[in-house]
PDB file of N, CA and C in Angstrom:
ATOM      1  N   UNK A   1      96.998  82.488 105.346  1.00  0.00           N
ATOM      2  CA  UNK A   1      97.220  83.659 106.162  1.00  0.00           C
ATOM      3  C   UNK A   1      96.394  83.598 107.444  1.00  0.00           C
ATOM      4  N   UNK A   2      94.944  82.873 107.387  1.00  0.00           N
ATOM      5  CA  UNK A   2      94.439  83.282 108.671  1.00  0.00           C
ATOM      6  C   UNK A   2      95.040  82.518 109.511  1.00  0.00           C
ATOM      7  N   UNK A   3      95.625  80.860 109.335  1.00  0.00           N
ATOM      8  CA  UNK A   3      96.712  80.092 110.504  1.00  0.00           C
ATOM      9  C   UNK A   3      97.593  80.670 110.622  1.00  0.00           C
ATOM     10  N   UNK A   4      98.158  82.305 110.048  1.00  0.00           N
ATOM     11  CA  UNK A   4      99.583  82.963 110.799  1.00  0.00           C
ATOM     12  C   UNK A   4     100.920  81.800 110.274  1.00  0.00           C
ATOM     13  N   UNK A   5     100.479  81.230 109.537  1.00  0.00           N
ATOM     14  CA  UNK A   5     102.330  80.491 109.180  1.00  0.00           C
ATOM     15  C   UNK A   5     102.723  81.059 108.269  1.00  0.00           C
ATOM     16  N   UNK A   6     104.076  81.290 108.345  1.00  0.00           N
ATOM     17  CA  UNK A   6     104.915  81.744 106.846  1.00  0.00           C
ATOM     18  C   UNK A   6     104.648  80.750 105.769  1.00  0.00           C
ATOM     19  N   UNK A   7     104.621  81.956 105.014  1.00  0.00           N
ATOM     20  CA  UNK A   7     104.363  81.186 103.525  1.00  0.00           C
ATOM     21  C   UNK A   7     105.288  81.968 102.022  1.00  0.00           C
ATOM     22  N   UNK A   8     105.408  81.565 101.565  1.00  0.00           N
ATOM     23  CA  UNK A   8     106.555  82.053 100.023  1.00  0.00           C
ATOM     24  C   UNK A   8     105.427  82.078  99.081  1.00  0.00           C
ATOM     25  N   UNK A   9     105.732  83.157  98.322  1.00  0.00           N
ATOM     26  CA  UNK A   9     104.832  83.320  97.400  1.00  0.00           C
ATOM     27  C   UNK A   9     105.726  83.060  96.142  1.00  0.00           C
ATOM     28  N   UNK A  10     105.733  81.910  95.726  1.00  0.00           N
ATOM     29  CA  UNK A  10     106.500  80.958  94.484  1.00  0.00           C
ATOM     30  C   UNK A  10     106.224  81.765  93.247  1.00  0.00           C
ATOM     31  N   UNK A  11     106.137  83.095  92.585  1.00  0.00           N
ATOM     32  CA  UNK A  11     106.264  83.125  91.385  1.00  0.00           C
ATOM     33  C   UNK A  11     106.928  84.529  91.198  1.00  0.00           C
ATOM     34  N   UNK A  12     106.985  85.058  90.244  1.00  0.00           N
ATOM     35  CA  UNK A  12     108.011  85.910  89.368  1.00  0.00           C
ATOM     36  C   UNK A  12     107.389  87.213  90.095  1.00  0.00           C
ATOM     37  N   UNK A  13     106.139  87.477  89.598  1.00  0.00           N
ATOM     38  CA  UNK A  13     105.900  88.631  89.916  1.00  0.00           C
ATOM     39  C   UNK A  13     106.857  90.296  89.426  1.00  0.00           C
ATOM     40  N   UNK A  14     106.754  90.413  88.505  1.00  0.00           N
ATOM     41  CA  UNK A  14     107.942  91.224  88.260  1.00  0.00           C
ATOM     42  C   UNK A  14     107.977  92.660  88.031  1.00  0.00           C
ATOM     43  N   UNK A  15     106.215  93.063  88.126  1.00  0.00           N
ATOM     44  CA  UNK A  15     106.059  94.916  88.426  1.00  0.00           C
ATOM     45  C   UNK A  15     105.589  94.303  89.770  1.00  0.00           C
ATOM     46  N   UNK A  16     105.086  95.932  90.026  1.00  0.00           N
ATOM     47  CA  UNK A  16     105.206  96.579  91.366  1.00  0.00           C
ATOM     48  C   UNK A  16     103.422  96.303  91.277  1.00  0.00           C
ATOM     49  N   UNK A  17     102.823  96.242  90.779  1.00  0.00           N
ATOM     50  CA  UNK A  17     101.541  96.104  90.285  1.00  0.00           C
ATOM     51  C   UNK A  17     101.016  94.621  90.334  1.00  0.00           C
ATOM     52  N   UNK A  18     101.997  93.599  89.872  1.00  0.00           N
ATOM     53  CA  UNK A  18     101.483  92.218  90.553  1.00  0.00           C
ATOM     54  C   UNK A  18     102.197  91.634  91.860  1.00  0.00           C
ATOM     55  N   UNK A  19     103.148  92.730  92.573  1.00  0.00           N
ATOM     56  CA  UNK A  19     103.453  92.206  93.883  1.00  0.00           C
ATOM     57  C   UNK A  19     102.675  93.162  94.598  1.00  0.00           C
ATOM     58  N   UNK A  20     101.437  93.847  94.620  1.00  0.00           N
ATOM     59  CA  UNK A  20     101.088  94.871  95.474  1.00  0.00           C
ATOM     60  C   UNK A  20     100.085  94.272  96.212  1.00  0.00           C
ATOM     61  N   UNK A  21      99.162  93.306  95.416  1.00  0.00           N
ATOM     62  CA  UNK A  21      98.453  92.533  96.487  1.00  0.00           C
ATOM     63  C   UNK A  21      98.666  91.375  97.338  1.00  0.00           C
ATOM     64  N   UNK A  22      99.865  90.634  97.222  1.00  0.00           N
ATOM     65  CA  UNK A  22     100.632  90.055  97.898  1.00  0.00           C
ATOM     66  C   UNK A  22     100.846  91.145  99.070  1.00  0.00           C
ATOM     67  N   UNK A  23     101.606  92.117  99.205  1.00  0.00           N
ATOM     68  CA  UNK A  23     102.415  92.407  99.838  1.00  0.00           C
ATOM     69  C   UNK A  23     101.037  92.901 100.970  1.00  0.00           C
ATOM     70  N   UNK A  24      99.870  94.058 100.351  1.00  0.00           N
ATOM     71  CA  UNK A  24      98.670  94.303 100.956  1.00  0.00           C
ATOM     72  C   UNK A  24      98.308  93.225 102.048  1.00  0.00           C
ATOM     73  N   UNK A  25      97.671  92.141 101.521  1.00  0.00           N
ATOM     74  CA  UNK A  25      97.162  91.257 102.828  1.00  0.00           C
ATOM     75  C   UNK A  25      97.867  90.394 103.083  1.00  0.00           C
ATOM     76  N   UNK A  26      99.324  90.213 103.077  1.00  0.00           N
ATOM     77  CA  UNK A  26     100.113  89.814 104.249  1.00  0.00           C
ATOM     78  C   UNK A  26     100.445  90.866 104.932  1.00  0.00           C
ATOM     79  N   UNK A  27     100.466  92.324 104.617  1.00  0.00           N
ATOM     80  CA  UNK A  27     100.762  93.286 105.592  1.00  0.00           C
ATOM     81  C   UNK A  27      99.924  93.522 106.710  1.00  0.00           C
ATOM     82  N   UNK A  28      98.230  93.493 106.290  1.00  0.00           N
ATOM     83  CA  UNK A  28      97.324  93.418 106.903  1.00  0.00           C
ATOM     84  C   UNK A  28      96.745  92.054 107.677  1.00  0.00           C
ATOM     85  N   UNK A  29      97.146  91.241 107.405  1.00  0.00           N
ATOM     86  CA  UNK A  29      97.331  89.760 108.227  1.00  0.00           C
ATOM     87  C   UNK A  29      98.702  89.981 109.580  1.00  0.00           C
ATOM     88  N   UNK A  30      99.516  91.221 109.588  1.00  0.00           N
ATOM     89  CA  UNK A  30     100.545  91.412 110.156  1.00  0.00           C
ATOM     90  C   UNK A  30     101.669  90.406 110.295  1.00  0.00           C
ATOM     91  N   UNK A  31     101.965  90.084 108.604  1.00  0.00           N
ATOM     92  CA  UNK A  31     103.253  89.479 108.328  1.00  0.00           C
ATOM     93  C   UNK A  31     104.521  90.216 108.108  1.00  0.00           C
ATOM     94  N   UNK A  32     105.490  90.144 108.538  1.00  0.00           N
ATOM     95  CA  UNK A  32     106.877  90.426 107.797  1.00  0.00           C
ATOM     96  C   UNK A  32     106.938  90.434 106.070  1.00  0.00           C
ATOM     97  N   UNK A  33     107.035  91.009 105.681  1.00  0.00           N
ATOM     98  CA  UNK A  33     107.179  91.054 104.298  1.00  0.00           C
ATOM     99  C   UNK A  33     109.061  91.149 103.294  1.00  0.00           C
ATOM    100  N   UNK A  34     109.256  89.739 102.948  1.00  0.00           N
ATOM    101  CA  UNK A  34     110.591  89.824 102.733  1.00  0.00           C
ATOM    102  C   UNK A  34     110.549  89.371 101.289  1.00  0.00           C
ATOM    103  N   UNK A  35     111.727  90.522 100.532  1.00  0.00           N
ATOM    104  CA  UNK A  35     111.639  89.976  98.921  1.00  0.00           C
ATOM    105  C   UNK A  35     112.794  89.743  98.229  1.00  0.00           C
ATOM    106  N   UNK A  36     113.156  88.928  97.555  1.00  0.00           N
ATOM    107  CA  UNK A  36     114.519  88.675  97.307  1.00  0.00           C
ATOM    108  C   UNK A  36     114.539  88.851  95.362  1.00  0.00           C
ATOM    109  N   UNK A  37     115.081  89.649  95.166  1.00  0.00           N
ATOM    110  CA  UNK A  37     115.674  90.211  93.691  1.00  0.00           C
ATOM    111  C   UNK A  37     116.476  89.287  93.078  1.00  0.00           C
ATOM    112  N   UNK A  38     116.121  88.381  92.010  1.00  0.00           N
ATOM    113  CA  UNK A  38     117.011  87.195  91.468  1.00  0.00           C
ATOM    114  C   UNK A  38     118.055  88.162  90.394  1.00  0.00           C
ATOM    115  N   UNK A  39     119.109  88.515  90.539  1.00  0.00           N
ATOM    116  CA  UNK A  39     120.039  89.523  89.367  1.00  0.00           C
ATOM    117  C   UNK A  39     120.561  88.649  89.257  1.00  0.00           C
ATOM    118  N   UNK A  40     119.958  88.224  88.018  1.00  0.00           N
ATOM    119  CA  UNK A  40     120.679  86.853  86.496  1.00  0.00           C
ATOM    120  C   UNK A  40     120.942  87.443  85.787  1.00  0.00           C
ATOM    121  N   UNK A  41     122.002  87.549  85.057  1.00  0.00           N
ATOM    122  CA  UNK A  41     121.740  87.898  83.838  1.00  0.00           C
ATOM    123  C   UNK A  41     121.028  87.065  82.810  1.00  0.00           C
ATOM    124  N   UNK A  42     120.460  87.393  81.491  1.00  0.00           N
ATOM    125  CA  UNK A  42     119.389  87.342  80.777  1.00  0.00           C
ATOM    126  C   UNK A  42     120.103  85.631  80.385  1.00  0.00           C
ATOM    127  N   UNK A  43     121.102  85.824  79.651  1.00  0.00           N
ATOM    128  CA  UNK A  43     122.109  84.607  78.933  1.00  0.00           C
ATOM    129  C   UNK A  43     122.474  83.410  80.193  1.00  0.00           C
ATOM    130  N   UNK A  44     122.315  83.661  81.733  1.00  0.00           N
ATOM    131  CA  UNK A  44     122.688  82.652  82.351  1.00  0.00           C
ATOM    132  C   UNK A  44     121.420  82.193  82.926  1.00  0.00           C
ATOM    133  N   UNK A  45     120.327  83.160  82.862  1.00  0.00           N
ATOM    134  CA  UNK A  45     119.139  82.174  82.997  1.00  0.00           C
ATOM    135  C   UNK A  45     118.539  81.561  81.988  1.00  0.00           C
ATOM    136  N   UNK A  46     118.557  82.019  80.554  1.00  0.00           N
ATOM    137  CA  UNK A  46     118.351  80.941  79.289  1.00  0.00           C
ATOM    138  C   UNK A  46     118.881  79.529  79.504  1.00  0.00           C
ATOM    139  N   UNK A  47     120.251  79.979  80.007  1.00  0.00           N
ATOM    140  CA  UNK A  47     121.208  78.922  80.177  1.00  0.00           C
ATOM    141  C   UNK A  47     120.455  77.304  81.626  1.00  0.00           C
ATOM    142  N   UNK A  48     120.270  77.906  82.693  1.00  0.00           N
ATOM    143  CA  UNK A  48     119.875  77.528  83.104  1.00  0.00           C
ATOM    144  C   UNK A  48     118.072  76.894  82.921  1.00  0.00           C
ATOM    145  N   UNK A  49     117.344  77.602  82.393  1.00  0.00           N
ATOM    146  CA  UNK A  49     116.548  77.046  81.599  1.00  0.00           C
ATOM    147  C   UNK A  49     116.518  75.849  80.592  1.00  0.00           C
ATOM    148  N   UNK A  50     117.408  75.816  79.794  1.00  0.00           N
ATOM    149  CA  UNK A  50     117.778  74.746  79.045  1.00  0.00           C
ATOM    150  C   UNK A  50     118.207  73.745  79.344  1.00  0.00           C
ATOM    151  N   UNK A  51     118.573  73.514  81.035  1.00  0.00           N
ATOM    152  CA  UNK A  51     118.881  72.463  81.485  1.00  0.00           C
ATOM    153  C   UNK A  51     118.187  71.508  82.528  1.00  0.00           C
ATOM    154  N   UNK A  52     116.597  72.215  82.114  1.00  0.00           N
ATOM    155  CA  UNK A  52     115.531  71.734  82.692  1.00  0.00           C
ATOM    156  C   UNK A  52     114.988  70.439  81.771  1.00  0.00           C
ATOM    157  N   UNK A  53     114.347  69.779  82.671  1.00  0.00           N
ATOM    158  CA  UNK A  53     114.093  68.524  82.248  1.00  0.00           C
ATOM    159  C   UNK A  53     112.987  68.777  81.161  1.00  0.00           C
ATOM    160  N   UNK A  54     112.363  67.915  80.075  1.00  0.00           N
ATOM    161  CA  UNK A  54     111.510  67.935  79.135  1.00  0.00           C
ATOM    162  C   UNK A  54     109.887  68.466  79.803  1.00  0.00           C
ATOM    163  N   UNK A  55     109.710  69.571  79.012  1.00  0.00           N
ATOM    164  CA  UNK A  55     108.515  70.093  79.823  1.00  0.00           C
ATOM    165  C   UNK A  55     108.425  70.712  80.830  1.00  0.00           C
ATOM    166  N   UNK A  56     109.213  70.893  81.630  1.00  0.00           N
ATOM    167  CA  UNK A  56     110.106  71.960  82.656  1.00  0.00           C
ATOM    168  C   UNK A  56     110.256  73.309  81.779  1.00  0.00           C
ATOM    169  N   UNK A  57     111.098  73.143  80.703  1.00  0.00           N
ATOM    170  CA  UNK A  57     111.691  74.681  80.108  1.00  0.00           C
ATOM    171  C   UNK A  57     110.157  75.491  80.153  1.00  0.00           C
ATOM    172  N   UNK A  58     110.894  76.873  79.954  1.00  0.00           N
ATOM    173  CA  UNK A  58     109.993  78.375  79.950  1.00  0.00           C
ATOM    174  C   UNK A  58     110.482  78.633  78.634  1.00  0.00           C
ATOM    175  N   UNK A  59     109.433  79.391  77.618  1.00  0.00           N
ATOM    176  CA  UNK A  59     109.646  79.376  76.110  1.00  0.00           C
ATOM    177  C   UNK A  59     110.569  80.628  76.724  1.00  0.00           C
ATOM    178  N   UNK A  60     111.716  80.786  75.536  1.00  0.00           N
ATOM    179  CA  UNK A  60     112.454  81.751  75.577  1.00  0.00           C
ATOM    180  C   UNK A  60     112.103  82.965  75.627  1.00  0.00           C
ATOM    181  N   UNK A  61     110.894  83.523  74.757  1.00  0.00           N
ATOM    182  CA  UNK A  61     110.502  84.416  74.913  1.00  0.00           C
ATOM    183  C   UNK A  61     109.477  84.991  75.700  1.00  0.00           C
ATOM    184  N   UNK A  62     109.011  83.934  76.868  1.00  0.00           N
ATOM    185  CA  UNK A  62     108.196  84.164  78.286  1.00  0.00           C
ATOM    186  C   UNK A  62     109.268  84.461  79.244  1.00  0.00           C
ATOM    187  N   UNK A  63     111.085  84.295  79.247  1.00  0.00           N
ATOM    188  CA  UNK A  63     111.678  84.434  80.080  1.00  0.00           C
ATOM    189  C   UNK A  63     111.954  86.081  79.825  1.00  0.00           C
ATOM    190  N   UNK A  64     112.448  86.073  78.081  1.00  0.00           N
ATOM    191  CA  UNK A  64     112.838  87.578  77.619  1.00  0.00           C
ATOM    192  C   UNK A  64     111.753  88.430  78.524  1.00  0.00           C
ATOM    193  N   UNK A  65     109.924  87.859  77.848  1.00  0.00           N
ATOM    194  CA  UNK A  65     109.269  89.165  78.309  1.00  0.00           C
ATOM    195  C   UNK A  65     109.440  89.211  79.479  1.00  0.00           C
ATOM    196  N   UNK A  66     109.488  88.725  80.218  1.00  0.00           N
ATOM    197  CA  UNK A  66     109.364  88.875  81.993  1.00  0.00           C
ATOM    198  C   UNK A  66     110.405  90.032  82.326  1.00  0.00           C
ATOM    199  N   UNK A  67     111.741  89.250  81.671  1.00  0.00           N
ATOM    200  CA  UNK A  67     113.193  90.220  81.920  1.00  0.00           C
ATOM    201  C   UNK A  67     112.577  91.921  81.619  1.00  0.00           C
ATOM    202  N   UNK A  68     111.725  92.043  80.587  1.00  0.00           N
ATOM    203  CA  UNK A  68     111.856  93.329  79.638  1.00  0.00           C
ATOM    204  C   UNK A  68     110.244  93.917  80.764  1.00  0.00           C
ATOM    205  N   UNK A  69     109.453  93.663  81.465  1.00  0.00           N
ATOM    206  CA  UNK A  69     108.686  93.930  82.345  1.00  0.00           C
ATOM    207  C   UNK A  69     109.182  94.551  83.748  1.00  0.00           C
ATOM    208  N   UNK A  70     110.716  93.722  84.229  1.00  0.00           N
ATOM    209  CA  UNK A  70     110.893  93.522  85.262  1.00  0.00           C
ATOM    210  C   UNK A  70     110.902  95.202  86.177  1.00  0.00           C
ATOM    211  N   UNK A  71     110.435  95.552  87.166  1.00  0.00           N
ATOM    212  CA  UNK A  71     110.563  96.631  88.038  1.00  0.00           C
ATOM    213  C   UNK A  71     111.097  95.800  89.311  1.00  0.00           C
ATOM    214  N   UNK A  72     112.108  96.704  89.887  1.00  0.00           N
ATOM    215  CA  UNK A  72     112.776  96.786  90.851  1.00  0.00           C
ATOM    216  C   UNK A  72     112.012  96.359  92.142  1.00  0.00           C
ATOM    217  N   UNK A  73     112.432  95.227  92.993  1.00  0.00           N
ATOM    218  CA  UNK A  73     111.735  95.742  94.319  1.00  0.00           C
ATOM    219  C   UNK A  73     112.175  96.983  95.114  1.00  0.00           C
ATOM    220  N   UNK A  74     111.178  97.679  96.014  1.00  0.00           N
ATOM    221  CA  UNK A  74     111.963  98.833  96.745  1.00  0.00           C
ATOM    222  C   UNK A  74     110.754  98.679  98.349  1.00  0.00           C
ATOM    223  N   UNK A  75     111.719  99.390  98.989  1.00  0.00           N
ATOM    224  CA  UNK A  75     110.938  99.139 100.361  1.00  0.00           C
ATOM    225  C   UNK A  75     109.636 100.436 100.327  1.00  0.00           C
ATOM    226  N   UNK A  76     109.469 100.979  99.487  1.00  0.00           N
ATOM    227  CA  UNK A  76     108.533 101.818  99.345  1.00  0.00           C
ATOM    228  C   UNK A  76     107.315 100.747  98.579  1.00  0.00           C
ATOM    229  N   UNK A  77     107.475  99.864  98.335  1.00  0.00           N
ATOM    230  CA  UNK A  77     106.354  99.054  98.130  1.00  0.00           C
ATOM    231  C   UNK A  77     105.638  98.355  99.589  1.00  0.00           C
ATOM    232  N   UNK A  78     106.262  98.430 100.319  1.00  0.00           N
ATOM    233  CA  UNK A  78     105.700  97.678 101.960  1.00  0.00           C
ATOM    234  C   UNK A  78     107.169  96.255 102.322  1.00  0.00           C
ATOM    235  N   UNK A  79     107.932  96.259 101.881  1.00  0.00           N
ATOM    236  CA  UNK A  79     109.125  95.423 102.276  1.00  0.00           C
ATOM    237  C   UNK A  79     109.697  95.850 103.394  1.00  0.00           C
ATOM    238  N   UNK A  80     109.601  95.113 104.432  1.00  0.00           N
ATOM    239  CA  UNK A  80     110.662  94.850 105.335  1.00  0.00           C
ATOM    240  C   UNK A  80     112.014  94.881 105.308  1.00  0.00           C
ATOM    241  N   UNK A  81     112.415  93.981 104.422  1.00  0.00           N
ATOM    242  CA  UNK A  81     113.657  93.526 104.314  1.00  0.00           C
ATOM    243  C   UNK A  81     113.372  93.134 102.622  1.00  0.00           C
ATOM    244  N   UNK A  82     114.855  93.585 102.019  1.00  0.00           N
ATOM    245  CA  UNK A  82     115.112  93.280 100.636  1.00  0.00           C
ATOM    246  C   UNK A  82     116.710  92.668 100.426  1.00  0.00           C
ATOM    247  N   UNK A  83     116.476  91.544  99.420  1.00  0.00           N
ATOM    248  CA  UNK A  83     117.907  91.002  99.296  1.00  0.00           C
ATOM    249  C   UNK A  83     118.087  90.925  97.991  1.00  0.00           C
ATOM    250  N   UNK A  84     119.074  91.210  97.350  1.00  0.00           N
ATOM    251  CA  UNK A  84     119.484  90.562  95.938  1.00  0.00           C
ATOM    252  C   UNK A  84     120.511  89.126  96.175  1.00  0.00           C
ATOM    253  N   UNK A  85     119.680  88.530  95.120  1.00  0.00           N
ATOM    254  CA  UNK A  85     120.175  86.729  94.964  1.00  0.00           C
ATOM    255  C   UNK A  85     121.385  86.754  93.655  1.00  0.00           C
ATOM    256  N   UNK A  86     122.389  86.528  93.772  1.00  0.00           N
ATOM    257  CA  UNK A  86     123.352  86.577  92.113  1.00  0.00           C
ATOM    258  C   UNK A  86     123.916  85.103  91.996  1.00  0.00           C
ATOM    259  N   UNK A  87     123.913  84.311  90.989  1.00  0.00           N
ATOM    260  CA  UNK A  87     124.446  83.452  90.903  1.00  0.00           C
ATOM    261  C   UNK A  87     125.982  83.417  90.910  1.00  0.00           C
ATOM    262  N   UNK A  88     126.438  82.594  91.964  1.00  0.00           N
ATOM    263  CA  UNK A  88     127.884  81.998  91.781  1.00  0.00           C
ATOM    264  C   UNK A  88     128.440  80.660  90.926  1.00  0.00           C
ATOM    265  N   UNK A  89     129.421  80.955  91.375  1.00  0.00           N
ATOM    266  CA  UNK A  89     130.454  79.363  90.091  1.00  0.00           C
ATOM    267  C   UNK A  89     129.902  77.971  91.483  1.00  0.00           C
ATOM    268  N   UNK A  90     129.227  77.543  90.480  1.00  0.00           N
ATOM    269  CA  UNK A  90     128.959  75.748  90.822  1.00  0.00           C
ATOM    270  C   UNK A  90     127.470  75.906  90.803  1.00  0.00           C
ATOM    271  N   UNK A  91     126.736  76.521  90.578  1.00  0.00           N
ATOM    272  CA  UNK A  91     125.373  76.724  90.341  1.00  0.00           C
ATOM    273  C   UNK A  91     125.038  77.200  91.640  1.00  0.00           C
ATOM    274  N   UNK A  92     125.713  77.605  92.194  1.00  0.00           N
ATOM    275  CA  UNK A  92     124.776  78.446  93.630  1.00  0.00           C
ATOM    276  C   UNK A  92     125.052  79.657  93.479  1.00  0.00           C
ATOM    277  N   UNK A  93     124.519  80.571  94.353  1.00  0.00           N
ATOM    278  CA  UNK A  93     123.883  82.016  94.424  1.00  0.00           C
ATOM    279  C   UNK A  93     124.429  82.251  95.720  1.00  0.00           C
ATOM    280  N   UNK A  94     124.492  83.615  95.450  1.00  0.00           N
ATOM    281  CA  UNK A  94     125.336  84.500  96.772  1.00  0.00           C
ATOM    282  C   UNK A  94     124.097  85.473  97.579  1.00  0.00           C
ATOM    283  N   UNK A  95     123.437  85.277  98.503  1.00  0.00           N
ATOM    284  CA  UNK A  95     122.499  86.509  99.183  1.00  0.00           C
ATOM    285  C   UNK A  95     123.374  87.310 100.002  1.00  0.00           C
ATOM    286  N   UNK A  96     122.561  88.622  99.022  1.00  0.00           N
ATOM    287  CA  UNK A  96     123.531  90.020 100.436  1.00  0.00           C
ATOM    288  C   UNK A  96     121.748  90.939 100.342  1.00  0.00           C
ATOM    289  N   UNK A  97     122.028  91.611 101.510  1.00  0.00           N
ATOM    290  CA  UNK A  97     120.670  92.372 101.618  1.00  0.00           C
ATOM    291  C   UNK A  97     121.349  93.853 100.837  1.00  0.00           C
TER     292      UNK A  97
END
């Protein structure tokens, strides 16, 4: 943050409670703050899980709990901009804000 380059914050994060200090000092570093909502369903990300290489997979039930944790992003958390990600047919994903 103090070199000012964009940066992705690579993990799940899935209350409002472990994205709040993320969002805090990049807000206060005066970054853009952008968050993108992965809407999988539960059965097509197992799915996709299982087709991770040996030692790659997430135990099934670290994906469940996450799912059963998950809170909504909302721009009342400090977001700029919010997108939901949905998977399409051929393994890619559709972004709409």
């Amino acid at each position: 943050m103090e070199a000012k380059q964009r940066f992705v914050v690579d993990n799940t994060n899935p209350t409002i409670e472990e994205r709040k200090p993320y969002i805090a000092l990049a807000k206060a570093a005066g970054f853009r703050i952008v968050g993108f909502y992965f809407a999988v369903p539960i059965a097509a990300a197992l799915q996709r899980n299982a087709q991770r290489g040996e030692g790659k997979r997430i135990p099934e039930a670290g994906i469940r709990g996450t799912r059963n944790r998950l809170e909504l992003p909302s721009f009342a958390e400090g977001f700029d901009d919010l997108s939901i990600v949905r998977p399409a047919p051929g393994g890619t994903f559709i972004v709409a804000e």
